[in-house]
Structure formats: structure tokens, C-alpha cells
Protein backbone atom coordinates (compact mmCIF):
# COMPACT_ATOMS: atom_id res chain seq x y z
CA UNK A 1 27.18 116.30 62.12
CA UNK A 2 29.20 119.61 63.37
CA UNK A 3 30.20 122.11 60.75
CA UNK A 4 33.06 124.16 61.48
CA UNK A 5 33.69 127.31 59.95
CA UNK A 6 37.45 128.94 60.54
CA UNK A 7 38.33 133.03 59.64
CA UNK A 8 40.91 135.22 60.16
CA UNK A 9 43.89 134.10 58.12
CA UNK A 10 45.75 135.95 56.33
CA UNK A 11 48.94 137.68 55.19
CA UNK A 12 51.53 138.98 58.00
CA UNK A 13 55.21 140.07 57.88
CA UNK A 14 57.65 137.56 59.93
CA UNK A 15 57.31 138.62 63.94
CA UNK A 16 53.85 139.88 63.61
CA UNK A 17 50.66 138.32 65.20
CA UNK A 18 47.04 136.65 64.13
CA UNK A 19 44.21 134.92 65.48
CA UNK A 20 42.24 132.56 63.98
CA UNK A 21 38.24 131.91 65.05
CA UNK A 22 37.15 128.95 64.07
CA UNK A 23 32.86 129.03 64.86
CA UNK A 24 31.49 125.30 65.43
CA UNK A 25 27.81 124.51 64.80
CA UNK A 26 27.47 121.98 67.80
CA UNK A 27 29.52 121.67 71.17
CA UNK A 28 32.22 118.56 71.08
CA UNK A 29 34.47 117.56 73.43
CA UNK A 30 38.27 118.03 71.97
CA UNK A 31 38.69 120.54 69.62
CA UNK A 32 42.10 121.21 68.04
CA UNK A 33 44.28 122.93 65.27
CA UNK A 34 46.27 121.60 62.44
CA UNK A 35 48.38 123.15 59.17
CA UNK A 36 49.02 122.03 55.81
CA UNK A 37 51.53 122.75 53.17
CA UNK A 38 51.68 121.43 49.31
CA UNK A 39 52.86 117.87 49.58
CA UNK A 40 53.18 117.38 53.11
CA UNK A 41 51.26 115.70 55.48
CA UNK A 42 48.68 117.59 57.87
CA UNK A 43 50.46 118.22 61.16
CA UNK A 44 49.10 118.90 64.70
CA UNK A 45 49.13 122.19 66.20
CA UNK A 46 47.34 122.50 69.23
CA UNK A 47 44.61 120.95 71.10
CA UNK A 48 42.17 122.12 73.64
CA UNK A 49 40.00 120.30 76.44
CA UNK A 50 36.75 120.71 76.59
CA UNK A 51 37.05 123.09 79.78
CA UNK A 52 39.54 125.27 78.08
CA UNK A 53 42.89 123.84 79.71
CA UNK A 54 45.38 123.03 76.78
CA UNK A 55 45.96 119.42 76.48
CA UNK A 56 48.56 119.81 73.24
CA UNK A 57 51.08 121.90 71.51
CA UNK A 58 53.21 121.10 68.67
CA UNK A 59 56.71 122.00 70.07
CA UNK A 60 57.82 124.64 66.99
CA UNK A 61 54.78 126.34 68.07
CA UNK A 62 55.14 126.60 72.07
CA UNK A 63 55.67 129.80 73.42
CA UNK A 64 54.17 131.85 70.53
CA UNK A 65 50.84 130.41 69.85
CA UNK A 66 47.69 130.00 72.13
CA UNK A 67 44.64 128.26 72.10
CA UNK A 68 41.08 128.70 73.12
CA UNK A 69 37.53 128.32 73.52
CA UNK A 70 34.50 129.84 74.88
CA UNK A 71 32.25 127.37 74.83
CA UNK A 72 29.56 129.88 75.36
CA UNK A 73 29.95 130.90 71.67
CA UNK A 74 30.78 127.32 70.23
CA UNK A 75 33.96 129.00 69.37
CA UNK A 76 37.69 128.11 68.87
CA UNK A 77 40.17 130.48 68.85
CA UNK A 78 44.66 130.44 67.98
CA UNK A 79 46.21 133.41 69.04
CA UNK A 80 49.68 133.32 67.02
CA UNK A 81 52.26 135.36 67.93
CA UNK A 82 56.28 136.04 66.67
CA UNK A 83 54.75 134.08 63.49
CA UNK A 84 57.62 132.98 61.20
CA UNK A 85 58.11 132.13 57.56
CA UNK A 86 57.64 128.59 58.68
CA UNK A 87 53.91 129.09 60.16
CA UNK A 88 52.84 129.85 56.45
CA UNK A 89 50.33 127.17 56.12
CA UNK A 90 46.28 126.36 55.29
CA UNK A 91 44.87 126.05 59.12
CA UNK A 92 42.28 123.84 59.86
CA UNK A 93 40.05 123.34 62.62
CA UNK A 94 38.92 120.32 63.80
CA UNK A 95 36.81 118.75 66.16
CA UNK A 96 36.24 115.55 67.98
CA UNK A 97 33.34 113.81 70.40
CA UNK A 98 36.18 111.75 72.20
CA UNK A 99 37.42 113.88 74.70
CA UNK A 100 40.84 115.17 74.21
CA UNK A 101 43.69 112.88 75.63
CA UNK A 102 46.41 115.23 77.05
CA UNK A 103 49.44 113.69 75.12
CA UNK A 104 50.86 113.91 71.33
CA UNK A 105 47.44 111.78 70.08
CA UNK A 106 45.46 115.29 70.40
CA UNK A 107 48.16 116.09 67.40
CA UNK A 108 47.14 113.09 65.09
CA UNK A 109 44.20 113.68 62.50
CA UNK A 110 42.72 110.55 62.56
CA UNK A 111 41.74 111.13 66.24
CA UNK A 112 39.25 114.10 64.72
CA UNK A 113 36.08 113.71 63.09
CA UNK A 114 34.56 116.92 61.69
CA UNK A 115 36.97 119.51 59.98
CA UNK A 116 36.12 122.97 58.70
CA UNK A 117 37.34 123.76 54.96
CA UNK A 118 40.78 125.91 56.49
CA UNK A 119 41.83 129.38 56.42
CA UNK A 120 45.21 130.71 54.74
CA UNK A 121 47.92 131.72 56.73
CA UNK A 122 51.15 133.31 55.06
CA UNK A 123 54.03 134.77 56.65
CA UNK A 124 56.74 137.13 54.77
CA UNK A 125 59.88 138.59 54.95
């Protein structure tokens, strides 16, 4: 079992920045982000290799947000920046033994086993 354990959501104004930690009781291979609003589905936003290299973005996020890990610290971070109305969303962290595949599959839940219980993330005008 891995328990994952996300902070620093919150509430921004439209162009500003946050970064999300997301603290992982065990090291796995892929480790990745995802975002969820009332009655849609939960969507891919980025994945991470297990040495740190990217291996996904969603494309309305490229450009503006980062990921990354220091696997020193079990730790997974999202730098987000220019965040827009849009971004407003629960974040979830998620992790995975597999290791991370390098095409749109690191952006699909059911490739990810362990999830942490997601951090709020709202963006205003």
C-alpha cells in the first residue's frame, strides 16, 4: 500500500501561480497529476518518470504548469503558473508501480493504483 497525501491548494486570482506537494509514503515508479470537476470525468494532467524527466502533459496545461519529484523526499510536486478560471479543479495525486509510459496512457486513471484524497484548487476573476 502507498498513501499519498497532497497540500497546497487553494484560492488564486486568474494569472497568478501555485504549487502543489503531494508527500508519498513509499517510492513508485510513475507518479502523476489529475483534476476533477462536479460531473465530469477525472482528467490527466501531468505525469512524471521515475528519474524526474516528464513523460506527460495534458495540452491546456503545457507551457504553464510543471512537474516534479525528488525522490529523496518521496515527494511530488506541480508548479502552476498563468492559472486560469479553467484550472479550478480538486487535484489529485496519484501513483503507480508500472513505470510511466511516455505517451497520453500516463493521462488515463486506470493506469494508477494508489490516489491521495485531493487538494482544492480555485481560480477567480
Amino acid at each position: 500500500q502507498v498513501q499519498l497525501v497532497e497540500s497546497g491548494g487553494g484560492s488564486v486570482q486568474a494569472g497568478g501561480s501555485l504549487r502543489l506537494s503531494c508527500v508519498a509514503s513509499r517510492h513508485t515508479s510513475c507518479m502523476g497529476w489529475f483534476r476533477q470537476t462536479p460531473g465530469q470525468e477525472r482528467e490527466g494532467v501531468a505525469a512524471v518518470f521515475n528519474n524526474g524527466g516528464a513523460s506527460y502533459y495534458a495540452d491546456s496545461v503545457k507551457g504553464r504548469f510543471t512537474i516534479s519529484r525528488d525522490n529523496a523526499k518521496n515527494t511530488l510536486y506541480l508548479q502552476m503558473n498563468s492559472l486560469k478560471l479553467e484550472d479550478t479543479a480538486i487535484y489529485y495525486c496519484a501513483a503507480a508501480w508500472r513505470y510511466c509510459s511516455g505517451d497520453s496512457s500516463d493521462g488515463e486513471p486506470n493506469m494508477f493504483d494508489y490516489w491521495g484524497q485531493g487538494t482544492q484548487v480555485t481560480v477567480s476573476s
